[in-house]
N, C-alpha and C. Protein backbone atom coordinates (compact mmCIF):
# COMPACT_ATOMS: atom_id res chain seq x y z
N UNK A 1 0.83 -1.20 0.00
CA UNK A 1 0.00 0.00 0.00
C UNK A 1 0.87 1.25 0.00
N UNK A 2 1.90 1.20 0.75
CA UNK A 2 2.73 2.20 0.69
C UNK A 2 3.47 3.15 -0.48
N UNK A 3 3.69 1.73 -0.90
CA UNK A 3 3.91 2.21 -3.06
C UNK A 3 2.83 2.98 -3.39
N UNK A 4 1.66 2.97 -3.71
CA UNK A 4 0.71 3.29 -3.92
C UNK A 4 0.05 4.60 -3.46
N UNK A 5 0.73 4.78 -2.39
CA UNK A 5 -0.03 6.13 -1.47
C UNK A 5 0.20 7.13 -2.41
N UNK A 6 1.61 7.47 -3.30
CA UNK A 6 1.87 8.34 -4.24
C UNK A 6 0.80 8.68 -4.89
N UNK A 7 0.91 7.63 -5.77
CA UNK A 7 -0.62 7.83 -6.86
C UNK A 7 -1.82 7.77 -6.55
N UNK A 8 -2.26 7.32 -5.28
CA UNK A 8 -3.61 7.70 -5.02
C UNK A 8 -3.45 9.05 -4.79
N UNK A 9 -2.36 9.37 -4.27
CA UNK A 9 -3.11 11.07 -3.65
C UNK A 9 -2.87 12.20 -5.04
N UNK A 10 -1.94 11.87 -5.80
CA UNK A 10 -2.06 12.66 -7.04
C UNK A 10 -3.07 12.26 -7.68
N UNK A 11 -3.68 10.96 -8.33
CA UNK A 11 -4.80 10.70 -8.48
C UNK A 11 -6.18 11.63 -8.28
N UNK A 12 -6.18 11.48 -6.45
CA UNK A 12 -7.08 12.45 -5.72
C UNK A 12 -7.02 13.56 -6.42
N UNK A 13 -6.12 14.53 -5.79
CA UNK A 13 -6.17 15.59 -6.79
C UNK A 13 -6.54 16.05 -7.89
N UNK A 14 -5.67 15.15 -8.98
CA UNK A 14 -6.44 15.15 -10.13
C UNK A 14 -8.47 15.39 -10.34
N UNK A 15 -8.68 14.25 -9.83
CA UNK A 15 -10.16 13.93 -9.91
C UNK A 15 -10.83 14.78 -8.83
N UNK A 16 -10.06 15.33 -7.92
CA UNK A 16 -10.57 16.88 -7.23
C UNK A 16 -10.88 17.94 -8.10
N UNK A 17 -9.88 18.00 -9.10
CA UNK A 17 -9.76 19.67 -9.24
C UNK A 17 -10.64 19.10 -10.96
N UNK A 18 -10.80 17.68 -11.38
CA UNK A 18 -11.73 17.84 -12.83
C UNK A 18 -13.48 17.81 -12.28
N UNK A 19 -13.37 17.40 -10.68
CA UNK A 19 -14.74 17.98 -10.33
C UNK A 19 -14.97 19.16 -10.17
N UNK A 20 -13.85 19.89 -9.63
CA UNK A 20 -14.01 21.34 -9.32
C UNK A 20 -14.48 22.07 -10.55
N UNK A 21 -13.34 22.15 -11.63
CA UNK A 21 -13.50 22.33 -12.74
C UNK A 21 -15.67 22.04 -13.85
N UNK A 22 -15.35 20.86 -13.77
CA UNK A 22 -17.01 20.81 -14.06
C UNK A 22 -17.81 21.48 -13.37
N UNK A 23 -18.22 21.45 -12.05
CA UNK A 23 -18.83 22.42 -11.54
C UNK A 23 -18.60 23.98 -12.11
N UNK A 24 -17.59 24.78 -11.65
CA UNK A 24 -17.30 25.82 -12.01
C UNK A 24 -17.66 26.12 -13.54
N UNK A 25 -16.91 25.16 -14.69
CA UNK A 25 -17.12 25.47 -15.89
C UNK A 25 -17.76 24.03 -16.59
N UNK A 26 -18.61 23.82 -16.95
CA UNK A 26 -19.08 22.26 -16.98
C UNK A 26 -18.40 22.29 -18.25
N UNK A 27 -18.25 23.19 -19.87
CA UNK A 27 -17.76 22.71 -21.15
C UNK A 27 -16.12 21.90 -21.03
N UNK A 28 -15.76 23.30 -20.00
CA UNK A 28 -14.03 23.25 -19.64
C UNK A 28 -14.08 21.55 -19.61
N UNK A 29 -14.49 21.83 -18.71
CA UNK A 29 -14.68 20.41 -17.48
C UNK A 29 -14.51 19.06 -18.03
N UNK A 30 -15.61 18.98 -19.41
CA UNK A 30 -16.21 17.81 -19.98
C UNK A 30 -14.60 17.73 -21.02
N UNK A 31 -13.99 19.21 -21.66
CA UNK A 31 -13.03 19.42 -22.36
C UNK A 31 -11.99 18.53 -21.69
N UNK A 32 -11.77 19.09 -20.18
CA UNK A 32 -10.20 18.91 -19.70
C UNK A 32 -10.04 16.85 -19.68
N UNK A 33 -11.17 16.55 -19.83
CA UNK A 33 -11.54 15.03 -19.35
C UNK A 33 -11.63 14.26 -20.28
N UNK A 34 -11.73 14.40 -21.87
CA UNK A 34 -11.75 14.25 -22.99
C UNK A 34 -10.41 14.48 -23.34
N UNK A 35 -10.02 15.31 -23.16
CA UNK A 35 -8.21 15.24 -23.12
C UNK A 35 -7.10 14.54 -22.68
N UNK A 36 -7.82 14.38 -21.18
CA UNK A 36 -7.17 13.06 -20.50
C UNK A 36 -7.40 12.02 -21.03
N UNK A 37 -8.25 11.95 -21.32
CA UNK A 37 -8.66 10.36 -21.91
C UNK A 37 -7.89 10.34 -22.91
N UNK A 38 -8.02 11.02 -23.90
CA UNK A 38 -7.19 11.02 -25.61
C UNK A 38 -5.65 10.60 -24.66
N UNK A 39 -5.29 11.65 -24.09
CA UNK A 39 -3.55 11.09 -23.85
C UNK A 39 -3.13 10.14 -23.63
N UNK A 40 -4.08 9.76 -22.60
CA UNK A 40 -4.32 8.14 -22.30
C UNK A 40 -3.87 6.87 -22.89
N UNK A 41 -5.11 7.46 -24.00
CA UNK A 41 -5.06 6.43 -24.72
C UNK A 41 -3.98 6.25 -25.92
N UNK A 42 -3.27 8.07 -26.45
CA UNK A 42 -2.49 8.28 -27.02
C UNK A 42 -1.00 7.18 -26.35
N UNK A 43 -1.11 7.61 -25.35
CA UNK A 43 0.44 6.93 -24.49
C UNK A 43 0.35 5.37 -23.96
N UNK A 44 -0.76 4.94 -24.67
CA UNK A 44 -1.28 3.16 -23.78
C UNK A 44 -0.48 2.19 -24.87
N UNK A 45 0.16 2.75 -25.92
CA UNK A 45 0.88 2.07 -26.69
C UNK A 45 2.06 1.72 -26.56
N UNK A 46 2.66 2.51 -26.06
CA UNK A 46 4.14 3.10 -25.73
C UNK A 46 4.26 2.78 -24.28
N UNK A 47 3.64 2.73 -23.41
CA UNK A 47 3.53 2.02 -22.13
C UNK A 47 3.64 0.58 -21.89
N UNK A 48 2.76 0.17 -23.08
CA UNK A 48 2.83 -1.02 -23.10
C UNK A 48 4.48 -1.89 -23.52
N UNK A 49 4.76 -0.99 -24.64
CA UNK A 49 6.23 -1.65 -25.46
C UNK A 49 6.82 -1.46 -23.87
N UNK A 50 6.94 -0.71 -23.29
CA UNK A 50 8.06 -0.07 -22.28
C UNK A 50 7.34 -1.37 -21.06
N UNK A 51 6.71 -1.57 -20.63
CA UNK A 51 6.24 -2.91 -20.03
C UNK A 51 6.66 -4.00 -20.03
N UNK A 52 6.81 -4.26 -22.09
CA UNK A 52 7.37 -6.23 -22.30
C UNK A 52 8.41 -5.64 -22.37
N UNK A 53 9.30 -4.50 -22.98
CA UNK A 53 10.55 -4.25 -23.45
C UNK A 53 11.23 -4.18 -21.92
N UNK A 54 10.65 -3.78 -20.73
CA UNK A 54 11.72 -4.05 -19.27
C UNK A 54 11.13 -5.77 -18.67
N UNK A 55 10.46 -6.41 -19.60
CA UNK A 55 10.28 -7.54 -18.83
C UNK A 55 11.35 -8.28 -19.82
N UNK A 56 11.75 -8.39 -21.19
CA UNK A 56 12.24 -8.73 -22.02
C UNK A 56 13.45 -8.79 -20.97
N UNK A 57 14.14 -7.34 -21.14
CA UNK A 57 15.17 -6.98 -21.01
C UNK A 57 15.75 -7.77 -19.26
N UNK A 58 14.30 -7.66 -18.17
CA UNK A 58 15.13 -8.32 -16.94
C UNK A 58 14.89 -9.81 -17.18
N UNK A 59 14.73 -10.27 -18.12
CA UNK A 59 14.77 -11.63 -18.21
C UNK A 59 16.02 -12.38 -18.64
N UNK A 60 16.58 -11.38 -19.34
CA UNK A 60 17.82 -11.72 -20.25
C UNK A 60 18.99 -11.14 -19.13
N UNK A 61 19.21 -10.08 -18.38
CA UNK A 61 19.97 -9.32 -17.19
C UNK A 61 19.99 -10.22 -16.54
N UNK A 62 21.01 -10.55 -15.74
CA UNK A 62 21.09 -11.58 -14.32
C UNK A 62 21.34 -10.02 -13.42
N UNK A 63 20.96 -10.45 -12.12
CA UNK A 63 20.81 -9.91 -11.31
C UNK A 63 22.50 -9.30 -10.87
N UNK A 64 23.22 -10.43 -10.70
CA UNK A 64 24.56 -10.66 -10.23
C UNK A 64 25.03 -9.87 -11.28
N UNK A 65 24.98 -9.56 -12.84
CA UNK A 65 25.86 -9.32 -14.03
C UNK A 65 25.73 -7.27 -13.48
N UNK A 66 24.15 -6.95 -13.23
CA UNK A 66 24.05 -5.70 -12.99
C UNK A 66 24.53 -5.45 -11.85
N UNK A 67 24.93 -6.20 -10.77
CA UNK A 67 25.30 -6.06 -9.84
C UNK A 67 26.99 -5.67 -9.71
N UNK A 68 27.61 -6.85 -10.08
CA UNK A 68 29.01 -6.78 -10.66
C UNK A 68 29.18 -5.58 -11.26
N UNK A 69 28.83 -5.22 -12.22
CA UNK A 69 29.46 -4.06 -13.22
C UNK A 69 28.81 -2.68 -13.23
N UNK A 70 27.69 -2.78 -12.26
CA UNK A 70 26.80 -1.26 -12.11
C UNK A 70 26.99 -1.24 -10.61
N UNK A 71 27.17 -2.45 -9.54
CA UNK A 71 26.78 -2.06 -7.96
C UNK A 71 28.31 -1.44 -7.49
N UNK A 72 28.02 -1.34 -5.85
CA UNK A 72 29.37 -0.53 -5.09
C UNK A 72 30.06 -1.62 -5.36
N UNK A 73 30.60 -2.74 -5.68
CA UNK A 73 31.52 -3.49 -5.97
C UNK A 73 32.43 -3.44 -7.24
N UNK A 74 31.53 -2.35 -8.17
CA UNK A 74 32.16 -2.35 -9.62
C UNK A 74 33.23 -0.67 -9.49
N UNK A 75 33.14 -0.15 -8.21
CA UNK A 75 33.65 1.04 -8.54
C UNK A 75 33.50 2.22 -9.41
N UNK A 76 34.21 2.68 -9.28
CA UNK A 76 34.75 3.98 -10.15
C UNK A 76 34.18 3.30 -12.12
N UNK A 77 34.60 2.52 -12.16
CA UNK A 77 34.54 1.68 -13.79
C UNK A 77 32.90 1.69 -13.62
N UNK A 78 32.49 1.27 -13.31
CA UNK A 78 30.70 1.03 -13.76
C UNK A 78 30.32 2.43 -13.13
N UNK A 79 30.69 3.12 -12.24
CA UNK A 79 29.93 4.76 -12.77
C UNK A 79 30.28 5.37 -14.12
N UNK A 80 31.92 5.32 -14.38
CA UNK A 80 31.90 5.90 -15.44
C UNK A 80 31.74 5.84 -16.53
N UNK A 81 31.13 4.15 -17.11
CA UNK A 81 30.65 3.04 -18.16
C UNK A 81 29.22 3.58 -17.89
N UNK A 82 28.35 3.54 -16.78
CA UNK A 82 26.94 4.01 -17.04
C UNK A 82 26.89 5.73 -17.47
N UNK A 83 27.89 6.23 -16.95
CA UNK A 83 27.57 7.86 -17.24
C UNK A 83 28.19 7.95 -18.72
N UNK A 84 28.85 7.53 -19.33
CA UNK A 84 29.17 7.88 -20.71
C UNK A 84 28.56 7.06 -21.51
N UNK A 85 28.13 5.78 -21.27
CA UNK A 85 26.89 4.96 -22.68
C UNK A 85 25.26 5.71 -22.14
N UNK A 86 24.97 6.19 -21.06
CA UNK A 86 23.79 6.66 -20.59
C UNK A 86 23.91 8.64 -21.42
N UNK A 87 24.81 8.86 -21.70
CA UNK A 87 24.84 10.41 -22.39
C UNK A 87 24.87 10.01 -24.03
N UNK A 88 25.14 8.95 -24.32
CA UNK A 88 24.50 8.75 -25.98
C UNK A 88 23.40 8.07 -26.09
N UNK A 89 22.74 7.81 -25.04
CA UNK A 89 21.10 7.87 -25.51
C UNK A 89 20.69 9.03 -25.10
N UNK A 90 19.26 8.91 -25.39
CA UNK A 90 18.17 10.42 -25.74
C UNK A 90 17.02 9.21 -25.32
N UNK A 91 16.89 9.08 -24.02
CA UNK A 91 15.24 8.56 -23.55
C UNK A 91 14.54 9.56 -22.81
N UNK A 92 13.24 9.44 -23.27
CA UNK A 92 12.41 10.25 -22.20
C UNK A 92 12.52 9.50 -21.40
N UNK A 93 12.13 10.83 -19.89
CA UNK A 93 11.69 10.13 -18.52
C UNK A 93 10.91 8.76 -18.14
N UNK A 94 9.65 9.17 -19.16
CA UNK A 94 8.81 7.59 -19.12
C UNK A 94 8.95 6.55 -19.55
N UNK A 95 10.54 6.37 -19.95
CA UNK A 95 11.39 5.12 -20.59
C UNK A 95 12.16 4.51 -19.55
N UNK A 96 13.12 6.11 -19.03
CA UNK A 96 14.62 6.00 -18.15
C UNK A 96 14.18 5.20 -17.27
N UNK A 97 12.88 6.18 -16.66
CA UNK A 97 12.87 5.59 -14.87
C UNK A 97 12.38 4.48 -14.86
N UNK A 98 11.42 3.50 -15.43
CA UNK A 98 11.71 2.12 -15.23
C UNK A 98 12.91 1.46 -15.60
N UNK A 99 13.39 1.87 -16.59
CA UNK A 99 14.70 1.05 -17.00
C UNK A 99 15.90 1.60 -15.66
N UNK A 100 16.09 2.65 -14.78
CA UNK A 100 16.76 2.80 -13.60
C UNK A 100 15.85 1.91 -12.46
N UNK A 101 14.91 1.85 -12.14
CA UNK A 101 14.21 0.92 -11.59
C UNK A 101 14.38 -0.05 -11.26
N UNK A 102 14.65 -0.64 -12.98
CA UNK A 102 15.29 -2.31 -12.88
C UNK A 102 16.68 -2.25 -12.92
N UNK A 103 17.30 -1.34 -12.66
CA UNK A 103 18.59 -1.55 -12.77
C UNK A 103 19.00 -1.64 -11.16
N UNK A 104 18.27 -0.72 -10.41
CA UNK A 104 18.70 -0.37 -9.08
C UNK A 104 17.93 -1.89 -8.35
N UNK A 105 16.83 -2.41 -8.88
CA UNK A 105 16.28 -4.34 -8.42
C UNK A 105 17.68 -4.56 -8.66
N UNK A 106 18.10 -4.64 -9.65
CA UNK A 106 18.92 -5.29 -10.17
C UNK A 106 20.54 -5.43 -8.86
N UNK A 107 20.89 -4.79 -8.35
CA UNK A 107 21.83 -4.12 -7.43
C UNK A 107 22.71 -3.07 -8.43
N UNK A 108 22.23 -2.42 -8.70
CA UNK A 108 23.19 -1.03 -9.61
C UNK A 108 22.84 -0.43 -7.97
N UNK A 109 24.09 0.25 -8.05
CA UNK A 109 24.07 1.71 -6.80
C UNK A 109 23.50 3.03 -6.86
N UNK A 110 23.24 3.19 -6.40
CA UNK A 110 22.07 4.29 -6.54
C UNK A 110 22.79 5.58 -7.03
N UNK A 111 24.09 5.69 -6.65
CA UNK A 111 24.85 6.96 -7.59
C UNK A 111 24.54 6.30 -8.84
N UNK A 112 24.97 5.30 -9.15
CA UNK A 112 24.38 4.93 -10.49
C UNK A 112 23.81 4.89 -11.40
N UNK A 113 22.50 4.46 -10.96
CA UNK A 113 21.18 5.15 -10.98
C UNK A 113 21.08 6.19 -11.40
N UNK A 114 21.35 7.24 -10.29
CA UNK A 114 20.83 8.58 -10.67
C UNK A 114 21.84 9.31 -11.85
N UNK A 115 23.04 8.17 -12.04
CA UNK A 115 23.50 9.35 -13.39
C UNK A 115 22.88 8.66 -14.58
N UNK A 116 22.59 7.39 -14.38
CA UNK A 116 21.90 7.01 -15.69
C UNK A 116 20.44 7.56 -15.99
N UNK A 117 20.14 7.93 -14.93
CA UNK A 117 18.42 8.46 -15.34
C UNK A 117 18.94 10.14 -15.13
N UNK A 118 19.78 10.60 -14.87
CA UNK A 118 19.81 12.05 -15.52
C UNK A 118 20.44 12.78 -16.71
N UNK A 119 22.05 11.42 -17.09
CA UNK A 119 22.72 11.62 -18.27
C UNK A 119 21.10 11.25 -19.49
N UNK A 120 20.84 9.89 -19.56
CA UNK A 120 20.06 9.28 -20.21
C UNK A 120 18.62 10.13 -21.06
N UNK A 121 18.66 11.31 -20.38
CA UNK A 121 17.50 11.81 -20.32
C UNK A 121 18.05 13.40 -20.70
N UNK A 122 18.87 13.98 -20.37
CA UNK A 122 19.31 14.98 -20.32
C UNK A 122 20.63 15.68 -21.47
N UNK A 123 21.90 14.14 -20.42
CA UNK A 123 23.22 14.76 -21.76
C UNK A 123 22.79 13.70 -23.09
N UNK A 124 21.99 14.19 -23.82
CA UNK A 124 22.28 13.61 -25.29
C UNK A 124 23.07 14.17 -26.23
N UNK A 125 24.40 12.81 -26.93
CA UNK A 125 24.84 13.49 -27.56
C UNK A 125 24.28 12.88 -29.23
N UNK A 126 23.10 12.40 -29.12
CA UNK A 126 22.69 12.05 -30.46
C UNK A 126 21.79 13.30 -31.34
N UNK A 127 21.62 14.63 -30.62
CA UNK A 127 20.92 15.49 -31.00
C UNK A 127 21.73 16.41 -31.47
N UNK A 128 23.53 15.76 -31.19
CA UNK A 128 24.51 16.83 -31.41
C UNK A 128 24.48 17.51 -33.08
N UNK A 129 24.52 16.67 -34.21
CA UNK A 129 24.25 17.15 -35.46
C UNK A 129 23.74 18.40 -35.77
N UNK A 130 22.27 17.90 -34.97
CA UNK A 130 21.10 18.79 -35.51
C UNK A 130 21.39 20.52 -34.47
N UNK A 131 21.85 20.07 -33.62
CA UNK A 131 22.10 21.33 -32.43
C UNK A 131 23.03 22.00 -33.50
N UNK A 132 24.57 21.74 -33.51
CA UNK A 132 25.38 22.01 -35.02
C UNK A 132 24.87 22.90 -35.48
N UNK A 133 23.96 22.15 -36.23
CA UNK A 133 23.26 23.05 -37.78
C UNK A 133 22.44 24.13 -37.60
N UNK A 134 21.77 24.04 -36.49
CA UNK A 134 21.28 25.40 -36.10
C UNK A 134 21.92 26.34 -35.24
N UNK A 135 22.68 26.17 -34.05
CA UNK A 135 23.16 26.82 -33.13
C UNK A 135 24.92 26.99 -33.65
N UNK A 136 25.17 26.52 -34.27
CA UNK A 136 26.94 26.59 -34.36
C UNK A 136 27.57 25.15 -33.71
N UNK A 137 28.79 25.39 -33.65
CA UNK A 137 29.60 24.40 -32.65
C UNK A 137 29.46 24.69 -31.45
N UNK A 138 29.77 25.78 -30.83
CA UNK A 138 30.26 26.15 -29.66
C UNK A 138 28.99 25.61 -28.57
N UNK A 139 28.55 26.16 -28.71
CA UNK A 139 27.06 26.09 -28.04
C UNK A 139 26.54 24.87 -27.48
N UNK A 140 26.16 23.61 -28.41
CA UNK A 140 25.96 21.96 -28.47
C UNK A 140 27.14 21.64 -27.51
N UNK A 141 28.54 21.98 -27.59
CA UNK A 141 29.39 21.44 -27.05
C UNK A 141 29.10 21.88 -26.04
N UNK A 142 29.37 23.03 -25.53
CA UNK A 142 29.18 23.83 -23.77
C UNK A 142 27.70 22.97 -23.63
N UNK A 143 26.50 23.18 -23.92
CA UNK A 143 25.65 22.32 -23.40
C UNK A 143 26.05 20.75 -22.97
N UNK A 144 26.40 19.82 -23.86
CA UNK A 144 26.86 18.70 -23.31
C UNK A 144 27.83 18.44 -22.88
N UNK A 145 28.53 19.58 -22.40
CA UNK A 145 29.39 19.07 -21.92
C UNK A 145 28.83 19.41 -20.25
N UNK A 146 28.82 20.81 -20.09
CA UNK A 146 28.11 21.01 -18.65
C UNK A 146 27.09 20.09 -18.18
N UNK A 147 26.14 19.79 -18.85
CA UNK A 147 25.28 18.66 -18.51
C UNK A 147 26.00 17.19 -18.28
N UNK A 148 26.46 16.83 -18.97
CA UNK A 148 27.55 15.50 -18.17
C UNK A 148 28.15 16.08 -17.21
N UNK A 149 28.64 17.04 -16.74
CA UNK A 149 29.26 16.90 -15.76
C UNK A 149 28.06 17.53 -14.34
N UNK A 150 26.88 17.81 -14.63
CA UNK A 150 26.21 17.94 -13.56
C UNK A 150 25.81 16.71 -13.72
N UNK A 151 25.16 15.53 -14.12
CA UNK A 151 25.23 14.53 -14.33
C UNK A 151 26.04 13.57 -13.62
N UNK A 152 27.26 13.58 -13.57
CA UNK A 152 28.05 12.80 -12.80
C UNK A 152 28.13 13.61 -11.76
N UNK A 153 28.07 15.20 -11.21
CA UNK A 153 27.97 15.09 -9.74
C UNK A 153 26.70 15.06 -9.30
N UNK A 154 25.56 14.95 -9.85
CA UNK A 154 24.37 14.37 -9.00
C UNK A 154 24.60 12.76 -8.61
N UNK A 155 25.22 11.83 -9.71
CA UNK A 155 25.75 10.58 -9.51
C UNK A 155 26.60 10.60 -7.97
N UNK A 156 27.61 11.88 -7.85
CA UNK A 156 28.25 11.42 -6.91
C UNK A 156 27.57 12.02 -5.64
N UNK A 157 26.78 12.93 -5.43
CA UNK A 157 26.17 13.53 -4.51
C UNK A 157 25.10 12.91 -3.87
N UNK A 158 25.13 11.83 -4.79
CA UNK A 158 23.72 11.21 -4.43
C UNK A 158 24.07 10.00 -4.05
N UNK A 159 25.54 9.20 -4.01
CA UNK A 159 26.29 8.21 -4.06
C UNK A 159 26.81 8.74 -2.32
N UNK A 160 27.09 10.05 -2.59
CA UNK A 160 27.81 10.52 -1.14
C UNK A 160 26.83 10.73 -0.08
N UNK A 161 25.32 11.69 -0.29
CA UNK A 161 24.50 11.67 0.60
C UNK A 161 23.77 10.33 1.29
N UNK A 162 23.96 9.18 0.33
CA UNK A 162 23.12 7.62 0.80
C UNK A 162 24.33 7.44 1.94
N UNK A 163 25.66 7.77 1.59
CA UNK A 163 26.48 7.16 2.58
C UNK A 163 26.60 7.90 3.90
N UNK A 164 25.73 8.99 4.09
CA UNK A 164 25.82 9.75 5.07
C UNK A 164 24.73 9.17 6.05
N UNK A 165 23.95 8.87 5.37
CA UNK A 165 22.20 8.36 6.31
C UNK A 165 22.77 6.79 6.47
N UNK A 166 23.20 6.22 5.71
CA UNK A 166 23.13 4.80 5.83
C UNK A 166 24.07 4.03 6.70
């Protein structure tokens, strides 16, 4: 239940404020709810791939392999193997964070973690081309490059603050 408390209470909310809304404006109302639904149903496709594609994927992962080469036993080498193959992808959030999810089941370390779901999502350098062609050189580069490196210190800040509580 505890998992869960999240999304019920954003949930709540939600379905608070599309009653509020109907009342106040009933067209809005019937609008804002018809919208939800479309997205819904727009994103029930892509939810789904992202569903078999992390059941695929932890089926084929041994537990021990992510553990070894992503957990506190792999060191310095599996932060800096997840933070530089995690900055040449370009995933959205609603990809990363289950795929960090199963990585952190998996025993990846949670500095880990958090540079793969912030490089992963953030330093892309597959957009570098197109950045190029419109913005110049300079620019694409200073962006990815500053972003990897906030990237790896949220990795380590977040690697250093677990070791402070724990």
């Amino acid at each position: 239940m505890h998992n869960y408390l999240f999304a019920i209470i954003i949930n709540g909310v939600i379905l608070a404020a599309w009653f509020y809304l109907l009342i106040k404006d009933r067209d809005k109302g019937l609008q804002a709810i018809k919208i939800g639904f479309q997205t819904i149903f727009d994103m029930l496709p892509l939810i789904l791939i992202i569903i078999g594609a992390l059941g695929v994927f932890s089926s084929f992962i041994d537990s021990n392999q992510i553990s070894q080469y992503l957990g506190d036993r792999s060191g310095a080498a599996g932060f800096i193997f997840i933070s530089i193959v995690s900055s040449f992808m370009q995933i959205p959030g609603i990809i990363a964070f289950p795929i960090a999810d199963v990585l952190r089941q998996g025993g990846a370390s949670l500095s880990t973690v958090a540079v793969f779901a912030s490089a992963s999502t953030m330093s892309s350098v597959v957009t570098l081309p197109l950045e190029i062609k419109y913005l110049g050189k300079k620019l694409p580069f200073i962006r990815i490059g500053l972003t990897y490196i906030i990237c790896v210190l949220v990795g380590i800040l977040t690697g250093s603050i677990l070791h402070l509580f724990t």
